[in-house]
PDB file of N, CA and C in Angstrom:
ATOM      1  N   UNK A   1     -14.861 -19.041 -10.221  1.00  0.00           N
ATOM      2  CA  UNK A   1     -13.928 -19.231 -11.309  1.00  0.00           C
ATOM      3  C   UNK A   1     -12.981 -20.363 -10.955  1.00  0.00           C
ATOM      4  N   UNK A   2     -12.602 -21.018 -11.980  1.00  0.00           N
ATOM      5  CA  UNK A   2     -11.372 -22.140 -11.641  1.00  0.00           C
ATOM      6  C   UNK A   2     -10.372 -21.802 -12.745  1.00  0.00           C
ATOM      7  N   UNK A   3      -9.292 -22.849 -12.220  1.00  0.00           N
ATOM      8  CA  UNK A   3      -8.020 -22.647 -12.818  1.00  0.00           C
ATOM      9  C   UNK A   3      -7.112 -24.059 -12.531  1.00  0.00           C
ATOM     10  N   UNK A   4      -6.658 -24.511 -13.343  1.00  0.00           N
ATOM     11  CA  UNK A   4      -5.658 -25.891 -13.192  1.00  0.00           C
ATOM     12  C   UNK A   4      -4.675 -25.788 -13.125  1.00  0.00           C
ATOM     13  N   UNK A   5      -3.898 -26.110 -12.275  1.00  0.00           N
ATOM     14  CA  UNK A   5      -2.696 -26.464 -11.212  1.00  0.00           C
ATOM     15  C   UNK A   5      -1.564 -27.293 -12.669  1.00  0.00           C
ATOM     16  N   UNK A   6      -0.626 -26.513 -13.120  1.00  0.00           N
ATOM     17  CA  UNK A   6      -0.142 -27.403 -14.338  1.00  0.00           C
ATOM     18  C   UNK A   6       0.986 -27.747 -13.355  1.00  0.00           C
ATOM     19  N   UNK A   7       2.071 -28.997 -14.160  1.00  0.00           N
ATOM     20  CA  UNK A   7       2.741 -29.972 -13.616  1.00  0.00           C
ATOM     21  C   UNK A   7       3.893 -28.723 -12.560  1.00  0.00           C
ATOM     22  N   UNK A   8       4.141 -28.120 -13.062  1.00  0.00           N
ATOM     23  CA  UNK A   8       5.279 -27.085 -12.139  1.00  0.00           C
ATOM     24  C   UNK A   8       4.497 -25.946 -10.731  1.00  0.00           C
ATOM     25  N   UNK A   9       3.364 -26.423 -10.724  1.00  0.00           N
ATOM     26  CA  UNK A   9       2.521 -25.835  -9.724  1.00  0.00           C
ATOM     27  C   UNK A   9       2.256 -24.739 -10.052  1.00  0.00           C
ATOM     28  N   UNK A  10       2.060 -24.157 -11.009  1.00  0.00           N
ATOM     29  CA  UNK A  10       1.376 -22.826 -11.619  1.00  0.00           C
ATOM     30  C   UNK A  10       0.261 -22.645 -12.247  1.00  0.00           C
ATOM     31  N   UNK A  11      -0.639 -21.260 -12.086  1.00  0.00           N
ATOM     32  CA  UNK A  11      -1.693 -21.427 -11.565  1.00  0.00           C
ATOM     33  C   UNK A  11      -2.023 -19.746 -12.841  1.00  0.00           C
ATOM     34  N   UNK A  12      -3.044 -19.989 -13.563  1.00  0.00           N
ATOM     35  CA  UNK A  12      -3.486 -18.718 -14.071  1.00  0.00           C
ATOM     36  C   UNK A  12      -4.213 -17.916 -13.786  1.00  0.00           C
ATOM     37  N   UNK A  13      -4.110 -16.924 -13.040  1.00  0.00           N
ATOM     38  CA  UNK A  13      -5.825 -16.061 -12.602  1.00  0.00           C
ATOM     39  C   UNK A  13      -6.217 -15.374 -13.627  1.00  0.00           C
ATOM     40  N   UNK A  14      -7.194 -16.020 -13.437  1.00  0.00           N
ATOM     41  CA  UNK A  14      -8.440 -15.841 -14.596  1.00  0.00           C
ATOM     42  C   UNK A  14      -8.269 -14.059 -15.084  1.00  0.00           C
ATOM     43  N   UNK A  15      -8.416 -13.568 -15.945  1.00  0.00           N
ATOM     44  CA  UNK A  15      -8.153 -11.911 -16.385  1.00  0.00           C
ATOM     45  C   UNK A  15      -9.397 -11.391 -15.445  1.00  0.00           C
ATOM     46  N   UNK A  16     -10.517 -11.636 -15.428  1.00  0.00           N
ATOM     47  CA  UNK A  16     -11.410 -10.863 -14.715  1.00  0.00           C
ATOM     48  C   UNK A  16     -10.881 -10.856 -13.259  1.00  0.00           C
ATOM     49  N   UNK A  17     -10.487 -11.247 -12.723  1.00  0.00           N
ATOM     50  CA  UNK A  17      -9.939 -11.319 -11.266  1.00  0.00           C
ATOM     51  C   UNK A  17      -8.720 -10.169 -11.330  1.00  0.00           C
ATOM     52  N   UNK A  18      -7.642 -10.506 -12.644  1.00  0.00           N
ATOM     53  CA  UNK A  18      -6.547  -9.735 -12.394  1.00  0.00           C
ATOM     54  C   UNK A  18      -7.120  -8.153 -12.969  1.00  0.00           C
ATOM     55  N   UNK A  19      -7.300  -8.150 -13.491  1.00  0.00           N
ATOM     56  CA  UNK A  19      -8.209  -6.637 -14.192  1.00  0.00           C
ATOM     57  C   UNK A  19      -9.228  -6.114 -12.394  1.00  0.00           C
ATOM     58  N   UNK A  20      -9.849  -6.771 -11.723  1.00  0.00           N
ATOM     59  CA  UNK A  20     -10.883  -6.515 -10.994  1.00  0.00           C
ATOM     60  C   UNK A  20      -9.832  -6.223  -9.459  1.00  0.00           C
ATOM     61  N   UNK A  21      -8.572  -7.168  -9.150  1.00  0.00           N
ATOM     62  CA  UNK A  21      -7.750  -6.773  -8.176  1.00  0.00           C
ATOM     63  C   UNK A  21      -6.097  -5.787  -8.637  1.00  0.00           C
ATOM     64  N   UNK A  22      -6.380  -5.759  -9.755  1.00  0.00           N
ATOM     65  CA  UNK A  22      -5.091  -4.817 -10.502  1.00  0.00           C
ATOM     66  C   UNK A  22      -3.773  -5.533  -9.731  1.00  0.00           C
ATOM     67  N   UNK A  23      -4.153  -6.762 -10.877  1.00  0.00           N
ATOM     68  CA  UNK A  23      -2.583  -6.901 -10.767  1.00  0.00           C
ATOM     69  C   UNK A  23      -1.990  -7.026 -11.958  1.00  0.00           C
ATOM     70  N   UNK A  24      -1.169  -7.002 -12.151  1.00  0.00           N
ATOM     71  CA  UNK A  24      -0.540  -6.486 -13.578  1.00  0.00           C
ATOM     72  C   UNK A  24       1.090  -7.307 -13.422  1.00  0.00           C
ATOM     73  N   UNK A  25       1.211  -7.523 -14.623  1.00  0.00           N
ATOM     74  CA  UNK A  25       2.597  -8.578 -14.917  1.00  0.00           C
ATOM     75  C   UNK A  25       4.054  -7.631 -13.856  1.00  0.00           C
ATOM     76  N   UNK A  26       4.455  -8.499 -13.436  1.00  0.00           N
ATOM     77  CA  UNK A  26       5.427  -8.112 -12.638  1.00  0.00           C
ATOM     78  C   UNK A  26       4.842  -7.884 -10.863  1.00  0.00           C
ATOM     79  N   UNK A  27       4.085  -7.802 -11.112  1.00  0.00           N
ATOM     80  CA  UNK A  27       3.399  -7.783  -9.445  1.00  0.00           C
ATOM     81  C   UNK A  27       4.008  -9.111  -8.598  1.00  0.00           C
ATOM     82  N   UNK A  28       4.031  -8.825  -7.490  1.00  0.00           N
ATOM     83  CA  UNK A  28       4.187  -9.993  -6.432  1.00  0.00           C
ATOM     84  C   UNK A  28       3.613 -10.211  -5.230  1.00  0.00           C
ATOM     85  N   UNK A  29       3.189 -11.465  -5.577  1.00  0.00           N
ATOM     86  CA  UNK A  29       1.678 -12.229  -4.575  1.00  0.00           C
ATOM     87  C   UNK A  29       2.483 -12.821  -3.336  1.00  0.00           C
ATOM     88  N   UNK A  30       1.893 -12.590  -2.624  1.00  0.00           N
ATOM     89  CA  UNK A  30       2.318 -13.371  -1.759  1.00  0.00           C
ATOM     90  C   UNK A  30       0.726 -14.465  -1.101  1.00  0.00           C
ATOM     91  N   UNK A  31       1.451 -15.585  -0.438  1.00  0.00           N
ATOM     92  CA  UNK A  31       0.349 -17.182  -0.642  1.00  0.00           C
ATOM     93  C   UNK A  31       0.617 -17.730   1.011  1.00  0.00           C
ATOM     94  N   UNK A  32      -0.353 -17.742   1.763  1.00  0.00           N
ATOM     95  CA  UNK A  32      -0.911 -18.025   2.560  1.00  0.00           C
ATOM     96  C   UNK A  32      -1.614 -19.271   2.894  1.00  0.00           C
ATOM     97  N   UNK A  33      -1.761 -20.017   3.882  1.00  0.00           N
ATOM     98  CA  UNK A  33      -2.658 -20.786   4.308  1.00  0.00           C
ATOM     99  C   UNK A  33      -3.680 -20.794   5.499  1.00  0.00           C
ATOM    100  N   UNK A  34      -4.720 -19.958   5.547  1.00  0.00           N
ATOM    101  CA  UNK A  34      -5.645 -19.530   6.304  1.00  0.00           C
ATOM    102  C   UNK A  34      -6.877 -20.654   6.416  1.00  0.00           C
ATOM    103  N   UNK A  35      -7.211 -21.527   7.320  1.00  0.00           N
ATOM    104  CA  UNK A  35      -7.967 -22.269   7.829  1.00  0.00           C
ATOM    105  C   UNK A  35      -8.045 -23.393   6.785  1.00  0.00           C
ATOM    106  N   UNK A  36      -7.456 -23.796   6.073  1.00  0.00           N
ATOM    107  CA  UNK A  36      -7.075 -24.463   5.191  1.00  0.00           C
ATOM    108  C   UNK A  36      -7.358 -24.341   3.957  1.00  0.00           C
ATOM    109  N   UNK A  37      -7.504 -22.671   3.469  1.00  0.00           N
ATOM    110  CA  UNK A  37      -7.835 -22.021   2.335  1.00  0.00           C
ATOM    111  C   UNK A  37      -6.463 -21.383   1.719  1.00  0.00           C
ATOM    112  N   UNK A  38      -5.996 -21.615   0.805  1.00  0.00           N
ATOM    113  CA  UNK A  38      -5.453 -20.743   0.387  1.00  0.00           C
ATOM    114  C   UNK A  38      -5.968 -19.585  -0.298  1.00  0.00           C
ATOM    115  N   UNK A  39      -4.671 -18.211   0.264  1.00  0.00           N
ATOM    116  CA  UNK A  39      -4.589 -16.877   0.358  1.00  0.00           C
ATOM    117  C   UNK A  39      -3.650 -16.370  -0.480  1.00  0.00           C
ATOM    118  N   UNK A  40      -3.967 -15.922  -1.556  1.00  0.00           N
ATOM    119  CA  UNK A  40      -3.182 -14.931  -2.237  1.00  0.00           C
ATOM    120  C   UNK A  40      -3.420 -13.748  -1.659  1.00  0.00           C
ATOM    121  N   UNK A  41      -2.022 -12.703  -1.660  1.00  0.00           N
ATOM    122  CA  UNK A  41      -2.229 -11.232  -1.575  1.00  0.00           C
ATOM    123  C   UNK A  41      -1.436 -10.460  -2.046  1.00  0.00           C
ATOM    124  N   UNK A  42      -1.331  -9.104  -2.751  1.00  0.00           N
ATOM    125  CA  UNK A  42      -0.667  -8.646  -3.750  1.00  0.00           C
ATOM    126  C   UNK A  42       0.283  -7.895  -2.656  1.00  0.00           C
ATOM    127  N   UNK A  43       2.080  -7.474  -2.705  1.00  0.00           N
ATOM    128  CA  UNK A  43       2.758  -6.962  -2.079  1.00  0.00           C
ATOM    129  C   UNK A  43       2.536  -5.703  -2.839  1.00  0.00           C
ATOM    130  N   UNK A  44       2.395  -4.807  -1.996  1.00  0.00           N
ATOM    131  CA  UNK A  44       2.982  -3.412  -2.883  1.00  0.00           C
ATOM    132  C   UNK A  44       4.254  -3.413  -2.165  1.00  0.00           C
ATOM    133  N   UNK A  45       5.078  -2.500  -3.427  1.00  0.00           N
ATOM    134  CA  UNK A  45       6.334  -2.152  -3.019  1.00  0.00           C
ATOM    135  C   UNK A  45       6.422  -0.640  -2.049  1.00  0.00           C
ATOM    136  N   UNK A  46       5.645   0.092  -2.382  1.00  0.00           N
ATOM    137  CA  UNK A  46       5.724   1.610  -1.784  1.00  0.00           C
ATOM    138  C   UNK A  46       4.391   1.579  -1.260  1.00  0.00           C
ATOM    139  N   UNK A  47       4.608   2.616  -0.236  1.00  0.00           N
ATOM    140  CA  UNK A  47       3.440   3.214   0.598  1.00  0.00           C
ATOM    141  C   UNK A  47       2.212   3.549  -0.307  1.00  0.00           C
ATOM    142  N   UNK A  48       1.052   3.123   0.433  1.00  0.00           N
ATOM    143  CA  UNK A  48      -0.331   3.245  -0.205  1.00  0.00           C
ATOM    144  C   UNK A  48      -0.319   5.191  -0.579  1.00  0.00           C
ATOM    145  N   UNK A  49       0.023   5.145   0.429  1.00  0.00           N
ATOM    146  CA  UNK A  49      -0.410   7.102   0.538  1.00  0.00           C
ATOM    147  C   UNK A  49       0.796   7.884  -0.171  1.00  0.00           C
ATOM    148  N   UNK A  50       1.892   7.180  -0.204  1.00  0.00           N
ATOM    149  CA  UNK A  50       3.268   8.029  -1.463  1.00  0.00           C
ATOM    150  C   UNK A  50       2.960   8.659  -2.359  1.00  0.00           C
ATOM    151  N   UNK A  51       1.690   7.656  -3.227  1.00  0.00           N
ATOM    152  CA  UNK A  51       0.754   8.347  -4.079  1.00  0.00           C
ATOM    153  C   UNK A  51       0.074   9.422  -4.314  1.00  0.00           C
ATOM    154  N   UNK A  52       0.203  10.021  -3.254  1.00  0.00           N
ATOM    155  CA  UNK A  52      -0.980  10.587  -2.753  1.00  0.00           C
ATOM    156  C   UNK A  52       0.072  12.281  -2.640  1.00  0.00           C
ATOM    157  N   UNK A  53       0.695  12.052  -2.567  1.00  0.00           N
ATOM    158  CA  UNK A  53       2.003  13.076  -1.788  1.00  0.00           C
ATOM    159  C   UNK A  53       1.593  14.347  -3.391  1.00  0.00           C
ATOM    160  N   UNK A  54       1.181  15.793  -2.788  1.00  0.00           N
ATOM    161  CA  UNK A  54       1.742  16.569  -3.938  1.00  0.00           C
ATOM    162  C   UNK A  54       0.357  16.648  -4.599  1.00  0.00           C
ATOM    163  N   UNK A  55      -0.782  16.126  -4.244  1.00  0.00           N
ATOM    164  CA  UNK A  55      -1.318  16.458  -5.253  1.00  0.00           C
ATOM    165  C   UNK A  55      -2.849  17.517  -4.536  1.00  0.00           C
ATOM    166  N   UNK A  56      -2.280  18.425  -3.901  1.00  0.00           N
ATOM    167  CA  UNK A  56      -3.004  18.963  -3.230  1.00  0.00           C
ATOM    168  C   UNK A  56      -2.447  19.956  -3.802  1.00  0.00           C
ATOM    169  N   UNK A  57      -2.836  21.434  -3.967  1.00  0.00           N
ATOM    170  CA  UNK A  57      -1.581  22.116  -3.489  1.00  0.00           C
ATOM    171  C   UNK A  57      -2.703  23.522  -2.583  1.00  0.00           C
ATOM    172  N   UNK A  58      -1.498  23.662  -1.918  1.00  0.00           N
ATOM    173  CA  UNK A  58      -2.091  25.001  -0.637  1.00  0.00           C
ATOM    174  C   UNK A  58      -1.340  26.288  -0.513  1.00  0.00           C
ATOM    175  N   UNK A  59      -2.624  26.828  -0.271  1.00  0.00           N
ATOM    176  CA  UNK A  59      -1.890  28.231  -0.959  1.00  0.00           C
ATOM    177  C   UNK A  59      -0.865  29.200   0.339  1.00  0.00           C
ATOM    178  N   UNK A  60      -0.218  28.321   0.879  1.00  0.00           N
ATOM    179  CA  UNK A  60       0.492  28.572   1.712  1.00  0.00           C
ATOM    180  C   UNK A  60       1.637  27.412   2.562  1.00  0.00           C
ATOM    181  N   UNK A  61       2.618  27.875   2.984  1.00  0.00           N
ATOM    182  CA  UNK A  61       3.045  26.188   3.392  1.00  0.00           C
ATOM    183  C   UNK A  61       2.269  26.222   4.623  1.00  0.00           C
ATOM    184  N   UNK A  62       2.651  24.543   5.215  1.00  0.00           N
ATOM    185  CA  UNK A  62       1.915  23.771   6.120  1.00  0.00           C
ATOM    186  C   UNK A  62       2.496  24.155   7.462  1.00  0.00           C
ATOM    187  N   UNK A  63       3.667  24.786   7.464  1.00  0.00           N
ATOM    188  CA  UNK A  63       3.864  25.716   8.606  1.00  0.00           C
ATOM    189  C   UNK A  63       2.634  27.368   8.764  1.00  0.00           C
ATOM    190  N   UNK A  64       2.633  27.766   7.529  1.00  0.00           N
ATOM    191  CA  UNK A  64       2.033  28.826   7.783  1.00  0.00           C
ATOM    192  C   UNK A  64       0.603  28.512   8.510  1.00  0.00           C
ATOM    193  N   UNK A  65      -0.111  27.718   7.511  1.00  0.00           N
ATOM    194  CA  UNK A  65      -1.186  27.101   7.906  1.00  0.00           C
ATOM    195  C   UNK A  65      -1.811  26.771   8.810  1.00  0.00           C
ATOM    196  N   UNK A  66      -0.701  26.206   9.569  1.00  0.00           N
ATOM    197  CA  UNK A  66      -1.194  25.966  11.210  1.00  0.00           C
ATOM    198  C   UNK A  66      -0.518  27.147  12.090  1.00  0.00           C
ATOM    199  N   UNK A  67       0.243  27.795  11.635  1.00  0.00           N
ATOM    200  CA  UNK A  67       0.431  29.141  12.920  1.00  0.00           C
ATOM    201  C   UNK A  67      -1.283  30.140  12.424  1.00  0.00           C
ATOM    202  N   UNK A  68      -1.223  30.145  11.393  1.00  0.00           N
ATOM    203  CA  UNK A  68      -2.564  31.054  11.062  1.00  0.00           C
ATOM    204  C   UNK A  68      -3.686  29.938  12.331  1.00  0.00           C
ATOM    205  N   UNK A  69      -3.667  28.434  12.042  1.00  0.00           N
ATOM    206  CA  UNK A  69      -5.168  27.944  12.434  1.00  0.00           C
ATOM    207  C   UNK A  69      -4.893  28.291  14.230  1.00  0.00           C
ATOM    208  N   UNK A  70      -3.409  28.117  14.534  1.00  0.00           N
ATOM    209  CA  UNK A  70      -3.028  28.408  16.280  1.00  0.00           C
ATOM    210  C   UNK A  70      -3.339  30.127  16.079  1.00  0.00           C
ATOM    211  N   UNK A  71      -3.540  31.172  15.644  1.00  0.00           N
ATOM    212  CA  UNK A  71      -3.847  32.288  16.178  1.00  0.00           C
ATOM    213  C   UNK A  71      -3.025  33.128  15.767  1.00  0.00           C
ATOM    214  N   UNK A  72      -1.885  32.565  15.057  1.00  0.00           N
ATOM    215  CA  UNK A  72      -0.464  33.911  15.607  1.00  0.00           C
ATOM    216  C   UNK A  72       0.788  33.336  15.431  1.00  0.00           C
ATOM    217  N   UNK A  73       1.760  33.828  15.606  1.00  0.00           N
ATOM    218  CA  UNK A  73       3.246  33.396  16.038  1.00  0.00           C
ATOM    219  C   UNK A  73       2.747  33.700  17.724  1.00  0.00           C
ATOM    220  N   UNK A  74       3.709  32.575  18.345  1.00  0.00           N
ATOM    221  CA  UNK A  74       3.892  32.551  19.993  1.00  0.00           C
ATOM    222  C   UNK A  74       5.546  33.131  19.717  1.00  0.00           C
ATOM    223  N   UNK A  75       5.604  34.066  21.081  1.00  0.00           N
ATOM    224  CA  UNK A  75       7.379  34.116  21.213  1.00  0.00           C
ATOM    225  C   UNK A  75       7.095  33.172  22.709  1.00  0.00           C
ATOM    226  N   UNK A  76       8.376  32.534  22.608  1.00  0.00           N
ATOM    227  CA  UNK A  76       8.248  31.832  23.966  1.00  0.00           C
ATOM    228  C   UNK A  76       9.482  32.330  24.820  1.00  0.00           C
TER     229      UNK A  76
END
C-alpha cells in the first residue's frame, strides 16, 4: 500500500491497515527509525491485561483457592 507525504509531513494510513491494526481516531503512534525503515507503533495507554481483570469469576476468593490447592490452613 502507499500513501503521500502532503506539504506538513502527514501521512494517511490506508483504512485497511487501520481497521486490520485497530487504530482508531485519537490513538497515538509512536515513529521510529529502524535500519533505515521507518516504524510506526501504536502506544496503549493502559495495561494489555487491565482488560482482562474481572472477567472470570470463581466461586470462591483467590485466598480460599489456594489454601484449599495448599491442603488446609497452616497454624504457624
Amino acid at each position: 500500500m502507499k500513501a503521500i507525504v502532503s506539504e506538513k509531513g502527514q501521512v494517511t494510513i490506508p483504512k485497511k491497515l487501520r481497521d486490520s491494526l485497530g487504530i482508531r481516531p485519537g490513538d497515538v503512534l509512536e515513529f521510529v527509525e529502524e535500519e533505515g525503515k521507518l516504524v510506526g507503533r501504536k502506544i496503549l495507554d493502559r495495561d494489555p491485561f487491565e482488560g482482562l481483570r474481572g472477567i472470570i469469576s470463581l466461586p470462591a476468593s483467590v485466598d480460599e483457592i489456594i489454601e484449599e490447592m495448599r491442603g488446609g490452613p497452616y497454624d504457624l
